[in-house]
Protein backbone atom coordinates (compact mmCIF):
# COMPACT_ATOMS: atom_id res chain seq x y z
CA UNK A 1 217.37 63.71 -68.63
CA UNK A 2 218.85 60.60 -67.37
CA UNK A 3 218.33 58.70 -63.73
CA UNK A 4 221.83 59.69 -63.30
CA UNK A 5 221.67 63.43 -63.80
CA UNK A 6 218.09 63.22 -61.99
CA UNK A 7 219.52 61.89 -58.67
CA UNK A 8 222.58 64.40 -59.00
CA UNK A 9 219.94 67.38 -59.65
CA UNK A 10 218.46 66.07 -56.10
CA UNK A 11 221.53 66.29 -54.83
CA UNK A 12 222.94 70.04 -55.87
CA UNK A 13 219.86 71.75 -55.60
CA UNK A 14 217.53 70.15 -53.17
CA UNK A 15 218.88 72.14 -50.68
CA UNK A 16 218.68 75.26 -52.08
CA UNK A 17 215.38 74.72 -53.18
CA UNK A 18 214.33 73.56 -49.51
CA UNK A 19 216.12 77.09 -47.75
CA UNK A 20 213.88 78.88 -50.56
CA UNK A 21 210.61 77.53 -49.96
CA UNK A 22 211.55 77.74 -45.67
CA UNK A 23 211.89 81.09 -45.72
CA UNK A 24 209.22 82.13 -47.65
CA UNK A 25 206.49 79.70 -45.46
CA UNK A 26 208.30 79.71 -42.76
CA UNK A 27 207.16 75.91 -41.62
CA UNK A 28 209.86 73.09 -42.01
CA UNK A 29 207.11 70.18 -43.10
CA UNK A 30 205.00 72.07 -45.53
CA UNK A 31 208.82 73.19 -46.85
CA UNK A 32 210.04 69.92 -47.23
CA UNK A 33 206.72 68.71 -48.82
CA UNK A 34 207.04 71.29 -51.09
CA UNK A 35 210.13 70.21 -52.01
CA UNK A 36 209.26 66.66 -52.33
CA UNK A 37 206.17 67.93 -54.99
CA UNK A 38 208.27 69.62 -56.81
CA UNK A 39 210.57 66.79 -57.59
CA UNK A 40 207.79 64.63 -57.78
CA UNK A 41 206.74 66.69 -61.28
CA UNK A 42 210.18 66.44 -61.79
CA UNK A 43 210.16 62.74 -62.33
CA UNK A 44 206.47 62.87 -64.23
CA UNK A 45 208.48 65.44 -66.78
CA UNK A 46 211.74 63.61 -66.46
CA UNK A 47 211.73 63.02 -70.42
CA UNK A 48 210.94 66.32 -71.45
CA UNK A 49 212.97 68.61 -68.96
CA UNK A 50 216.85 68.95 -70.24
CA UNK A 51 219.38 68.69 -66.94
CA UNK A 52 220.92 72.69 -68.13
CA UNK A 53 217.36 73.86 -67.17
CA UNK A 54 216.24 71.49 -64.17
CA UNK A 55 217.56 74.31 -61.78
CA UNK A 56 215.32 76.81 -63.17
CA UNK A 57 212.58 74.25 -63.40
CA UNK A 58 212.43 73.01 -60.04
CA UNK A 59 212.14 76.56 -58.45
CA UNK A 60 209.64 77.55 -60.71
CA UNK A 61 207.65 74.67 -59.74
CA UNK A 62 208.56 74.83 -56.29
CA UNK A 63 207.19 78.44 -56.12
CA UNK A 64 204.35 77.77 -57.80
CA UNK A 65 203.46 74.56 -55.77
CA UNK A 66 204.25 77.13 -52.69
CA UNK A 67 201.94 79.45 -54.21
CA UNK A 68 198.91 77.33 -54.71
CA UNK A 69 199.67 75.65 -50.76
CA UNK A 70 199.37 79.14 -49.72
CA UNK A 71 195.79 79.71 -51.34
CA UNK A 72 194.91 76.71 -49.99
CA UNK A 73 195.67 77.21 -46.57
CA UNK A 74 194.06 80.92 -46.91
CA UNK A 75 190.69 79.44 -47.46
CA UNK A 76 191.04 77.34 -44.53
CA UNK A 77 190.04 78.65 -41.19
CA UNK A 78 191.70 77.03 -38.08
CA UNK A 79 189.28 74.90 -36.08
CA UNK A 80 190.73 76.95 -32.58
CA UNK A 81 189.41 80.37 -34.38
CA UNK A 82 185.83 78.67 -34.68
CA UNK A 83 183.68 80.16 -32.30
CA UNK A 84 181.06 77.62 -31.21
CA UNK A 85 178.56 79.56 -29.74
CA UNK A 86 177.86 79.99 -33.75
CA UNK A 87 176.65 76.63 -34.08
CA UNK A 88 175.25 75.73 -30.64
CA UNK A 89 171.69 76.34 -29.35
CA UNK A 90 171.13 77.60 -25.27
CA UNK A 91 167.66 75.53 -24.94
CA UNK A 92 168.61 72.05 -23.31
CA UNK A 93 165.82 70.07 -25.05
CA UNK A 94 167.59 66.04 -24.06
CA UNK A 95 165.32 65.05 -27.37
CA UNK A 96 162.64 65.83 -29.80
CA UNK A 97 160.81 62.71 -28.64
CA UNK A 98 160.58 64.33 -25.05
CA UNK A 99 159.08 67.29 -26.32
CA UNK A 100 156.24 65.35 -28.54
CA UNK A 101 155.30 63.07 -25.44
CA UNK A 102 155.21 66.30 -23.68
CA UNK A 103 152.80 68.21 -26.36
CA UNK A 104 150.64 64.82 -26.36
CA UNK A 105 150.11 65.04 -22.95
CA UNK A 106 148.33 68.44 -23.14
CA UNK A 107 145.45 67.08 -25.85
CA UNK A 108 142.30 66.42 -24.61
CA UNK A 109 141.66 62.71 -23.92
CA UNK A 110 140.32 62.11 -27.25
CA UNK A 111 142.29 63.78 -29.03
CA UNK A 112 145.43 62.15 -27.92
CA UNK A 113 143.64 58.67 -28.11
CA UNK A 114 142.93 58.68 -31.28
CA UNK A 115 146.18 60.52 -32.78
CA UNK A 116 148.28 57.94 -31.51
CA UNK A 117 146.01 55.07 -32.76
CA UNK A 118 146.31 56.77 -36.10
CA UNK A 119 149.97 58.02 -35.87
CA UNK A 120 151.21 55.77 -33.35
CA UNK A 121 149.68 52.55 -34.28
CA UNK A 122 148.68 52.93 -38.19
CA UNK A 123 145.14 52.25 -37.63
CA UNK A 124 142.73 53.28 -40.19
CA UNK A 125 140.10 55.93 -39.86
CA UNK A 126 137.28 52.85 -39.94
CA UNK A 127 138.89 51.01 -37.39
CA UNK A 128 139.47 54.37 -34.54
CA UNK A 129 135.96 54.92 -35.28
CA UNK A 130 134.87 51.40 -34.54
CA UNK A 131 137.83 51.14 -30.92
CA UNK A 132 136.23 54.57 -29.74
CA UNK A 133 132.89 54.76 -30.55
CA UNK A 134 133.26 57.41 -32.67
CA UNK A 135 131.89 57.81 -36.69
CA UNK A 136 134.68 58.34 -39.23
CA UNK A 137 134.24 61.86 -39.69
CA UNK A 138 134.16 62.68 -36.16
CA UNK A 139 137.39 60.66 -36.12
CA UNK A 140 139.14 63.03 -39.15
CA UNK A 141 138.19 66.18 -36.90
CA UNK A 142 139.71 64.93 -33.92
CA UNK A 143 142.88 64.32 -35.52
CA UNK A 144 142.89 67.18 -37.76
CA UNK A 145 142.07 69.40 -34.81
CA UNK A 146 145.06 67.63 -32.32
CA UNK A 147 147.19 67.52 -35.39
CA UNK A 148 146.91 71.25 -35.72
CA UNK A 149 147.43 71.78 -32.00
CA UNK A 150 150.47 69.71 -31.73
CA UNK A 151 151.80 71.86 -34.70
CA UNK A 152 151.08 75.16 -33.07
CA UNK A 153 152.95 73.64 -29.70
CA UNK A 154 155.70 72.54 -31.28
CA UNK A 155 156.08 74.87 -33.81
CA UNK A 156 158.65 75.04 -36.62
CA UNK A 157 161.59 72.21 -36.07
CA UNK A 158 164.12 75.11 -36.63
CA UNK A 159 162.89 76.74 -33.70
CA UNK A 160 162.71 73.37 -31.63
CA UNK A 161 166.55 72.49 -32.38
């Protein structure tokens, strides 16, 4: 097919092609993008496509492009039928660093003292022992045991968000 009988196959059946695909989707944009697909594959087959069959070309591929828009759109869901409730939580937690702060606070004084020089401030076991008084092992029980607390306050994250 020639540039020439291209541009006078837009012009005889664009039309006709346009009033097919409208009333079948019933929207005038996705109709005339439609259209505009179709003789976009038009032009990418413009060699091998004979002008005594472009009619019957373009409305194949203009149903089929209409076809596969429709699928499309069918696995969509529009963001008005979303109900948000679904992916909202009721508990007004303002953030997760409140909430630690707020389990911290409830530890006994050494307990919290020496979880947040270990957590908190990246001090070794050696040196808590040597800041509180404490030996090292003394210092592993405290943390294990405020470390265990905390996790039992808080509980899961899931349940926290």
């Amino acid at each position: 097919m020639t540039l020439d009988q291209y541009n006078k196959s837009v012009d005889q059946y664009s039309d006709n092609l346009y009033r097919f695909i409208l009333k079948n989707i019933r929207d005038e944009d996705k109709a005339n993008d439609v259209v505009q697909d179709s003789y976009e594959k038009l032009w990418l087959k413009v060699e091998s496509v004979s002008f005594e069959k472009v009619k019957s070309y373009l409305f194949s591929t203009g149903y089929h492009t209409m076809i596969d828009l429709i699928r499309r759109e069918k696995k969509l869901t529009p963001f008005d039928d979303i109900n948000n409730e679904d992916y909202s939580h009721n508990e007004q937690f303002s953030d997760l660093n409140e909430i630690l702060h707020k389990a911290i606070n409830q530890l006994p004084e050494i307990q919290r003292s020496v979880v947040l020089l270990r957590d908190y401030e990246g001090y070794s076991y050696e040196e808590i022992g040597e800041i509180t008084g404490l030996n090292e092992s003394q210092v592993k029980v405290y943390i294990f045991r405020a470390r265990a607390f905390l996790k039992n306050y808080i509980g899961s994250l899931e349940r926290v968000l």
